[in-house]
PDB file of N, CA and C in Angstrom:
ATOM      1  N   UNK A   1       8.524  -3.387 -89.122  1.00  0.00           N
ATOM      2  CA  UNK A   1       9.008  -2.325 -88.271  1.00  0.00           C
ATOM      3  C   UNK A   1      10.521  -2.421 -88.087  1.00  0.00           C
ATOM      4  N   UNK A   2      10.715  -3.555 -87.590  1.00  0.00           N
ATOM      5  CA  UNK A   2      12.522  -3.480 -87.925  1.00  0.00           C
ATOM      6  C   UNK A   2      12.945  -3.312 -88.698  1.00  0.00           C
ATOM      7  N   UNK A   3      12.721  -3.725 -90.013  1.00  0.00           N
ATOM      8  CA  UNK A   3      12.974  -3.589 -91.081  1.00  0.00           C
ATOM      9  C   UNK A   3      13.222  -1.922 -91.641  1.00  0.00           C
ATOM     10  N   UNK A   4      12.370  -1.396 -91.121  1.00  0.00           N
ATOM     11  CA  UNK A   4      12.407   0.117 -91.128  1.00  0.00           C
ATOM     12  C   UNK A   4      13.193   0.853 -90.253  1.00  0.00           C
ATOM     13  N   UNK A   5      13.207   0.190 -89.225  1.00  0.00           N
ATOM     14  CA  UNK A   5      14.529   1.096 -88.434  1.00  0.00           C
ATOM     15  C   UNK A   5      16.193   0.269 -88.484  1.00  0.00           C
ATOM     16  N   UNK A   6      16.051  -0.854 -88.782  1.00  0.00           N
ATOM     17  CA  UNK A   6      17.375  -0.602 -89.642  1.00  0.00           C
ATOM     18  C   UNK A   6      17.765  -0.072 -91.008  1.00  0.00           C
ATOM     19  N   UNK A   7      17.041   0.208 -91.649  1.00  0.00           N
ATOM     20  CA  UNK A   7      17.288   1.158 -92.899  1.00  0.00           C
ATOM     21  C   UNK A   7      17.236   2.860 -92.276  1.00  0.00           C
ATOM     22  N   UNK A   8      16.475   2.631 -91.463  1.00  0.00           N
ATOM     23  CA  UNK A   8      16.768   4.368 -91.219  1.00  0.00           C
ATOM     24  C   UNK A   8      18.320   4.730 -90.021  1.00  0.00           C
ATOM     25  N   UNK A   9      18.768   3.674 -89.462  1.00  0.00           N
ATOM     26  CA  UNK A   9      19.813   3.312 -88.382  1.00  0.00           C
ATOM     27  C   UNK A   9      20.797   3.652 -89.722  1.00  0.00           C
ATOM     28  N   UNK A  10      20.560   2.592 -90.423  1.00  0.00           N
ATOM     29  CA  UNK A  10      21.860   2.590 -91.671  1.00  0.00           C
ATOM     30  C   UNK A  10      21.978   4.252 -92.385  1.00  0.00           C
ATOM     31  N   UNK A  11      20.605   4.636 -92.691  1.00  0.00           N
ATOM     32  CA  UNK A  11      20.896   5.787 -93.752  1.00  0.00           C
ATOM     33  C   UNK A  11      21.196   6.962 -92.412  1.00  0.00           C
ATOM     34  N   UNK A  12      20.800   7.039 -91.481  1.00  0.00           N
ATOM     35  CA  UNK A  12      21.526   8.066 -90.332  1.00  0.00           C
ATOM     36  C   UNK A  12      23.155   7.896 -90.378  1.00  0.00           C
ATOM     37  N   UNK A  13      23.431   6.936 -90.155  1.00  0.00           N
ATOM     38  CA  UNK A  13      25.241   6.311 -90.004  1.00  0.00           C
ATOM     39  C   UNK A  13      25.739   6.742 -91.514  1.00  0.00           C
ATOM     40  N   UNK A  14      25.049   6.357 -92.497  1.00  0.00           N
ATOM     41  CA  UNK A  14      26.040   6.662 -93.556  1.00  0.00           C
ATOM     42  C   UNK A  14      26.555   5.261 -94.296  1.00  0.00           C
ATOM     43  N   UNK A  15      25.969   4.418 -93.869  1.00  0.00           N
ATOM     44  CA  UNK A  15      26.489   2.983 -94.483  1.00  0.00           C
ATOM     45  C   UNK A  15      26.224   3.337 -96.191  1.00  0.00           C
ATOM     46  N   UNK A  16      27.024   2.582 -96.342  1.00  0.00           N
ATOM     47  CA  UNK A  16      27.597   2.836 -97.809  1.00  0.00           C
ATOM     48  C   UNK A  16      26.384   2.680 -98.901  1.00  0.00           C
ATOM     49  N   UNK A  17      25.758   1.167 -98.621  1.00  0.00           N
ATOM     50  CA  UNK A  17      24.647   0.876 -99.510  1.00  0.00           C
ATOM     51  C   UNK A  17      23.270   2.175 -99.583  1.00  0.00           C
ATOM     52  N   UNK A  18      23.488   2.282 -98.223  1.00  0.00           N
ATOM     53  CA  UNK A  18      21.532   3.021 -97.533  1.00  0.00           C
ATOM     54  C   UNK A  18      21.969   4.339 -97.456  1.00  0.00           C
ATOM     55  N   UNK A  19      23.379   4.689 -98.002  1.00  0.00           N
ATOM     56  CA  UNK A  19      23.904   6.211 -98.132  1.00  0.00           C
ATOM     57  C   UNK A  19      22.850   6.501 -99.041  1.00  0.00           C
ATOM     58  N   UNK A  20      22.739   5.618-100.047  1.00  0.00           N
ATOM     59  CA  UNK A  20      22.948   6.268-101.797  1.00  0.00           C
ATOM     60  C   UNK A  20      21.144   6.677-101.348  1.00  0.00           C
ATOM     61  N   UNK A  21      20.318   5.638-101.100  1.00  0.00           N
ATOM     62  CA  UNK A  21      18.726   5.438-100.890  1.00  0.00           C
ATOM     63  C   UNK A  21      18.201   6.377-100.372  1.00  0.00           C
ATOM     64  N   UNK A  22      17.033   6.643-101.700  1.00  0.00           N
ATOM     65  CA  UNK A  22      16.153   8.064-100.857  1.00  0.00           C
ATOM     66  C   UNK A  22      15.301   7.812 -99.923  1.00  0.00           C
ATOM     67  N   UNK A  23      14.779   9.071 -98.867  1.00  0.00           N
ATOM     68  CA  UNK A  23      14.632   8.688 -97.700  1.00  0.00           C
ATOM     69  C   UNK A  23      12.846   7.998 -97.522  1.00  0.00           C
ATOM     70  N   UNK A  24      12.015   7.958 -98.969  1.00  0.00           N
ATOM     71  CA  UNK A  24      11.205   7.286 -99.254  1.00  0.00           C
ATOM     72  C   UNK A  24      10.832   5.850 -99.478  1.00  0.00           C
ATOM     73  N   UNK A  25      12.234   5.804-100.134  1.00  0.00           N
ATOM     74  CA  UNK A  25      12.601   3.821 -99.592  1.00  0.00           C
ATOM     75  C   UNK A  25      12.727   3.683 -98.453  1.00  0.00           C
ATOM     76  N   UNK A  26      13.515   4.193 -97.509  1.00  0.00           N
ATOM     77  CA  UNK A  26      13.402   4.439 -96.568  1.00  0.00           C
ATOM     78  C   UNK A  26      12.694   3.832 -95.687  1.00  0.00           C
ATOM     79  N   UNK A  27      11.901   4.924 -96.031  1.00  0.00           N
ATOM     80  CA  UNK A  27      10.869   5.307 -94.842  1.00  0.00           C
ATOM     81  C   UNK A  27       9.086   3.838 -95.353  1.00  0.00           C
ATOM     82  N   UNK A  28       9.523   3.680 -96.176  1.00  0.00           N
ATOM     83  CA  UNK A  28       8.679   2.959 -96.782  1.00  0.00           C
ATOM     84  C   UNK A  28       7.808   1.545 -95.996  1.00  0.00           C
ATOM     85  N   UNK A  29       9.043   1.102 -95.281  1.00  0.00           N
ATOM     86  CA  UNK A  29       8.425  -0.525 -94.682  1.00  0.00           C
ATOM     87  C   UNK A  29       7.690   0.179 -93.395  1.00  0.00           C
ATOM     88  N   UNK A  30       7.453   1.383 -93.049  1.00  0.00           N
ATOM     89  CA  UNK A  30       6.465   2.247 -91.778  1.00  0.00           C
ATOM     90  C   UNK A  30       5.155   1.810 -92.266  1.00  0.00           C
ATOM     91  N   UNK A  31       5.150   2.648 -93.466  1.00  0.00           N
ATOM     92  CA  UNK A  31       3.703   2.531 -94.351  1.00  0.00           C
ATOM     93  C   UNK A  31       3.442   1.159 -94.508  1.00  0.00           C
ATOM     94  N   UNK A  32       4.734   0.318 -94.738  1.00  0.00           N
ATOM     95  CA  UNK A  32       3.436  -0.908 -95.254  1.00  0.00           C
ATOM     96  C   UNK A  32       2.818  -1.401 -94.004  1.00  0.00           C
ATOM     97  N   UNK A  33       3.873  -1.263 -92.632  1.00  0.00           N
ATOM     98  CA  UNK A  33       3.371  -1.762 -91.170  1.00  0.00           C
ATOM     99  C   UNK A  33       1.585  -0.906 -91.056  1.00  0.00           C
ATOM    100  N   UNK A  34       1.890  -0.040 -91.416  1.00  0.00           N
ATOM    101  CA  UNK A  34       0.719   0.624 -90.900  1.00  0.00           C
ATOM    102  C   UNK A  34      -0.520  -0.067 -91.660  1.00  0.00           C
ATOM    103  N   UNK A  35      -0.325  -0.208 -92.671  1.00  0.00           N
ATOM    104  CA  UNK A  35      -1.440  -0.522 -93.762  1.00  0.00           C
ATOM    105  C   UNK A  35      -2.041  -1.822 -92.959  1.00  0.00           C
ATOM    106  N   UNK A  36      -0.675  -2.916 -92.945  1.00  0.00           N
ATOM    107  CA  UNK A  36      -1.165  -4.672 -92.323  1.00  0.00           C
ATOM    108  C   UNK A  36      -2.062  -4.081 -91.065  1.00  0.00           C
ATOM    109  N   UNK A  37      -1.169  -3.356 -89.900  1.00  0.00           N
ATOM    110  CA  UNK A  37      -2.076  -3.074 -88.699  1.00  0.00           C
ATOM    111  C   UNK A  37      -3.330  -2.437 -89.027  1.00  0.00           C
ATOM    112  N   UNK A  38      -4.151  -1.781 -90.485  1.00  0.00           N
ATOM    113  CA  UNK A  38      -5.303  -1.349 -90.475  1.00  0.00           C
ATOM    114  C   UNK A  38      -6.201  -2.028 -91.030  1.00  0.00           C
ATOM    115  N   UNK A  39      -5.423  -2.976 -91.924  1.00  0.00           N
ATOM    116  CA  UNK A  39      -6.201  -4.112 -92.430  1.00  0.00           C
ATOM    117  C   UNK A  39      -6.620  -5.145 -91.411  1.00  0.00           C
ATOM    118  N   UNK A  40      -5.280  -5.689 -90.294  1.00  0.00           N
ATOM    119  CA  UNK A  40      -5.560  -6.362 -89.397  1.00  0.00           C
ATOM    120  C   UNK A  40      -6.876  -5.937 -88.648  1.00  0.00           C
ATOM    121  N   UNK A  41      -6.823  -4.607 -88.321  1.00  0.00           N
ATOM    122  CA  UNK A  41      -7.794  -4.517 -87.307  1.00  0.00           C
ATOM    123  C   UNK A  41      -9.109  -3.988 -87.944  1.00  0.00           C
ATOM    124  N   UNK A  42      -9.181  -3.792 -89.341  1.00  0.00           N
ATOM    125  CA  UNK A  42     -10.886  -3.733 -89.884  1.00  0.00           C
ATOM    126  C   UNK A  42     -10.999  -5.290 -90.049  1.00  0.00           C
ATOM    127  N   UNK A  43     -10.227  -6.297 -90.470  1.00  0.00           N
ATOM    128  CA  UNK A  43     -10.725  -7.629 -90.990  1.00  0.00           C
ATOM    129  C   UNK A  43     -11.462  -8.186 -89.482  1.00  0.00           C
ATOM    130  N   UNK A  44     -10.991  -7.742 -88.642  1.00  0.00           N
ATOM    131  CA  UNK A  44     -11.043  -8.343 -87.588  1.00  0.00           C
ATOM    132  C   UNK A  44     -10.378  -9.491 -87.189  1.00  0.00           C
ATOM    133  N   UNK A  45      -9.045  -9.528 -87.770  1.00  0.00           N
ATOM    134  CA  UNK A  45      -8.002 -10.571 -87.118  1.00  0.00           C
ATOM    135  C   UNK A  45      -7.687 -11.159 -85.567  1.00  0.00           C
ATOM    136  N   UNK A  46      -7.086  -8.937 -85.540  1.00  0.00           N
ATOM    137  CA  UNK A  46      -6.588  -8.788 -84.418  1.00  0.00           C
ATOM    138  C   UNK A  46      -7.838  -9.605 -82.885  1.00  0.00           C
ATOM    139  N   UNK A  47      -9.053  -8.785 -83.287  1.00  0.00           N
ATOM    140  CA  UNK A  47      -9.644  -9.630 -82.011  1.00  0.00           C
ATOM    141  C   UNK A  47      -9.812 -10.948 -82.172  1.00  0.00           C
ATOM    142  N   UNK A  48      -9.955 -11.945 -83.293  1.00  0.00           N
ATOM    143  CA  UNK A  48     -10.093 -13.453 -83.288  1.00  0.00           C
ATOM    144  C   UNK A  48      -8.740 -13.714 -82.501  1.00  0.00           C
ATOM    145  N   UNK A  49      -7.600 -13.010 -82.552  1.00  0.00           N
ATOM    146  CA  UNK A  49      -6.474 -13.816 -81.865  1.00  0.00           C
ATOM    147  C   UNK A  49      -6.796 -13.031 -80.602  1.00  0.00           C
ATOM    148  N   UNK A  50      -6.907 -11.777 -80.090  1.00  0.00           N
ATOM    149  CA  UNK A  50      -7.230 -12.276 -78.489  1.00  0.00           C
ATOM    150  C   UNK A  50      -8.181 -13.208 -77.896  1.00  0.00           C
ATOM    151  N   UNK A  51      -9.733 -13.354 -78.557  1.00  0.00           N
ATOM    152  CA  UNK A  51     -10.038 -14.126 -78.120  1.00  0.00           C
ATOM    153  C   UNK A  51      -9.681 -15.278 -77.695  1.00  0.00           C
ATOM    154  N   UNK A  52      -8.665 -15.960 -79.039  1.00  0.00           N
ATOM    155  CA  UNK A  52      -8.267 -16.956 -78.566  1.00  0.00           C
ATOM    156  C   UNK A  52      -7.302 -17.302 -78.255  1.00  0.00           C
ATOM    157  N   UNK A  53      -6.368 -16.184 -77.513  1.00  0.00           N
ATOM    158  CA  UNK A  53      -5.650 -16.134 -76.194  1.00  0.00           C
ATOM    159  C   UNK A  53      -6.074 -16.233 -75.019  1.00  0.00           C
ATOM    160  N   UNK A  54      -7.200 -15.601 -74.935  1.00  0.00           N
ATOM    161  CA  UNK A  54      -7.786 -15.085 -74.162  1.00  0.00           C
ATOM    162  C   UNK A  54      -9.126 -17.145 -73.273  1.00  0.00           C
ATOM    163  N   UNK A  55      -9.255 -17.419 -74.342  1.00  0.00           N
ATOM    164  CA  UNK A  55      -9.615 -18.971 -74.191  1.00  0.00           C
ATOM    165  C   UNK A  55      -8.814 -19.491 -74.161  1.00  0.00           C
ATOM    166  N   UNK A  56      -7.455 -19.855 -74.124  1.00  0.00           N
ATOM    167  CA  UNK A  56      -6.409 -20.311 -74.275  1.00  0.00           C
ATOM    168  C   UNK A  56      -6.152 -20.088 -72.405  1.00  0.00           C
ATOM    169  N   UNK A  57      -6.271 -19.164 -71.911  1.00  0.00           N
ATOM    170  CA  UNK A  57      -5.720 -18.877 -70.661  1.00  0.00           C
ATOM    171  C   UNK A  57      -6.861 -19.443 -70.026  1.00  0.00           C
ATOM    172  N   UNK A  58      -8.086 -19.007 -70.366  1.00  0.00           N
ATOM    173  CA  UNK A  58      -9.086 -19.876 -69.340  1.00  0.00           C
ATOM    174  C   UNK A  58      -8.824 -21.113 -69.462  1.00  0.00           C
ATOM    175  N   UNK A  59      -8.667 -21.621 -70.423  1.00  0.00           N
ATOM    176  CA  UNK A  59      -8.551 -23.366 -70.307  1.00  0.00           C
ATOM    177  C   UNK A  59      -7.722 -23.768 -69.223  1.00  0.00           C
ATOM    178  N   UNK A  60      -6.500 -23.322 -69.457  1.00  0.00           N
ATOM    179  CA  UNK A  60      -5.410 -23.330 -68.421  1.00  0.00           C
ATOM    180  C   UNK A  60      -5.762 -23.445 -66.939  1.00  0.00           C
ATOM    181  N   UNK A  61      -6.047 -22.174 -66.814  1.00  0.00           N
ATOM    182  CA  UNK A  61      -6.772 -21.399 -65.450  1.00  0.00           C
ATOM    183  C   UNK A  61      -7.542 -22.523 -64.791  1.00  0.00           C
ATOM    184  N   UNK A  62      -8.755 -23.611 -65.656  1.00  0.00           N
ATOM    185  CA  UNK A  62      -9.470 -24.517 -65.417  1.00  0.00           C
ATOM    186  C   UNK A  62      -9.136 -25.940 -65.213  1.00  0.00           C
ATOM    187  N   UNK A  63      -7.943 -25.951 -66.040  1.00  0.00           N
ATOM    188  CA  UNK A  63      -7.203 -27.157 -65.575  1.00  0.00           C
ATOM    189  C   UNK A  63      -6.651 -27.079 -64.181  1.00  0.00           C
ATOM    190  N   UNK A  64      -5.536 -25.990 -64.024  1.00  0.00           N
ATOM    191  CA  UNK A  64      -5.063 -25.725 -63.132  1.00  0.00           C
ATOM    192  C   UNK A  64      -5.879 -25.641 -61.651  1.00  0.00           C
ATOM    193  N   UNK A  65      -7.082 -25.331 -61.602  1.00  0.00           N
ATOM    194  CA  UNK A  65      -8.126 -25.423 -60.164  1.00  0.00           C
ATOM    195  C   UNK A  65      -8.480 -26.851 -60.299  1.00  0.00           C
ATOM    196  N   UNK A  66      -8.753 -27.632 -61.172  1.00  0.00           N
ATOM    197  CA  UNK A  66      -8.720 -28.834 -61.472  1.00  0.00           C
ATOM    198  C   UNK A  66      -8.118 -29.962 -60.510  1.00  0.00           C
ATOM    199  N   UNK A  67      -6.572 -29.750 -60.770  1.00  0.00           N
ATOM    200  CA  UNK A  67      -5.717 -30.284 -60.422  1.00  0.00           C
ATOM    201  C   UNK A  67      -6.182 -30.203 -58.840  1.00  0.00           C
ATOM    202  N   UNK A  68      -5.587 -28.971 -58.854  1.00  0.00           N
ATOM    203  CA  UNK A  68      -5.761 -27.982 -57.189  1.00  0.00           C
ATOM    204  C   UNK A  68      -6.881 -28.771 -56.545  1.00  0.00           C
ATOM    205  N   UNK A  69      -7.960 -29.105 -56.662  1.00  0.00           N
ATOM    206  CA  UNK A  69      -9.504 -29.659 -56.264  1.00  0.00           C
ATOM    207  C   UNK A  69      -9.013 -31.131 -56.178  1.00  0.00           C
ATOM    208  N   UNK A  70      -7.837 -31.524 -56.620  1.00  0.00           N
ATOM    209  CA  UNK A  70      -7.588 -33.104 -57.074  1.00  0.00           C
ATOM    210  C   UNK A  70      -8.485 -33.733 -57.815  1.00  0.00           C
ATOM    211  N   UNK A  71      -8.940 -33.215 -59.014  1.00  0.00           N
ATOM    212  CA  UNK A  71      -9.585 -33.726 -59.850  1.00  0.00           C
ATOM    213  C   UNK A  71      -8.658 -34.356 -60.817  1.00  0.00           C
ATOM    214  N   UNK A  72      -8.941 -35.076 -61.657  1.00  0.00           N
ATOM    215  CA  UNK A  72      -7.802 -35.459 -63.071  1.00  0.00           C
ATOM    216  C   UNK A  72      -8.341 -34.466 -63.783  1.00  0.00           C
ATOM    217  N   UNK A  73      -7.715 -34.612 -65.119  1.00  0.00           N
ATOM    218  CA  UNK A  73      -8.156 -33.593 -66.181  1.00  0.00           C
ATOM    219  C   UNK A  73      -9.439 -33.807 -66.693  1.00  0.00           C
ATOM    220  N   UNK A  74     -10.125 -34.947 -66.574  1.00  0.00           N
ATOM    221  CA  UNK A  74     -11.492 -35.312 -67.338  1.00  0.00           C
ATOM    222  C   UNK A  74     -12.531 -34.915 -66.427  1.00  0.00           C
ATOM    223  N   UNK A  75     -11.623 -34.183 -65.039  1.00  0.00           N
ATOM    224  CA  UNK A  75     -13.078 -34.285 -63.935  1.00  0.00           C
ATOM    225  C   UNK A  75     -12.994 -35.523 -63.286  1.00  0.00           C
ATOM    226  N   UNK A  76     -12.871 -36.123 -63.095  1.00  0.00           N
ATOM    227  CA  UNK A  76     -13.136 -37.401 -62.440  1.00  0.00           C
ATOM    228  C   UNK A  76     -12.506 -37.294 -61.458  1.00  0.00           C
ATOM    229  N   UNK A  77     -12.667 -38.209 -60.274  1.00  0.00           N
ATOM    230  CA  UNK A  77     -12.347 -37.995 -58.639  1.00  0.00           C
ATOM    231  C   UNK A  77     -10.478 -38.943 -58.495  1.00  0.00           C
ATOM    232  N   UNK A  78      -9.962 -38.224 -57.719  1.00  0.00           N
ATOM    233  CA  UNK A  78      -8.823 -39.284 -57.744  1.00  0.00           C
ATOM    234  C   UNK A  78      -8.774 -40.701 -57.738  1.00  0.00           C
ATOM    235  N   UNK A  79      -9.639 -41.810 -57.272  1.00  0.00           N
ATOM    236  CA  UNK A  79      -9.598 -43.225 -57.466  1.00  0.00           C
ATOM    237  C   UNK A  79     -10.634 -43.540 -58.671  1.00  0.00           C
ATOM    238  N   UNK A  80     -10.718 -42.554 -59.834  1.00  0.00           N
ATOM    239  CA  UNK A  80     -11.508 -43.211 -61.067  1.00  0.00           C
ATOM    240  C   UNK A  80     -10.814 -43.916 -61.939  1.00  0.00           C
TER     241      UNK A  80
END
């Protein structure tokens, strides 16, 4: 995506190189974004990584009441 809007930033301005470039090169690194984001989300990437964001924060969340309860991290009572 950046990649695409600095080529289209450049060929708006007139920069010398991205003057000459048709607006199909261009416009080109849109399409490939789009393609990864449709592949991403039929392979089912995209949800394996929220999930495991998404477990990533509970863990946290569980440590953190943990602590809070004065537990250690293994569970165990403060004089274990």
């Amino acid at each position: 995506m950046l990649l695409g809007v600095g080529l289209c930033l450049g060929k708006g301005l007139g920069w010398s190189m991205l003057h000459a470039l048709a607006w199909p090169w261009v416009l080109a690194p849109f399409g490939v974004a789009a393609l990864l984001w449709t592949w991403s989300d039929r392979s089912g990437r995209t949800a394996r990584q929220a999930m495991a964001r998404e477990a990533a924060r509970r863990q946290v969340r569980k440590q953190q009441q943990r602590e809070a309860l004065g537990l250690g991290p293994r569970g165990r009572g403060p004089g274990a």
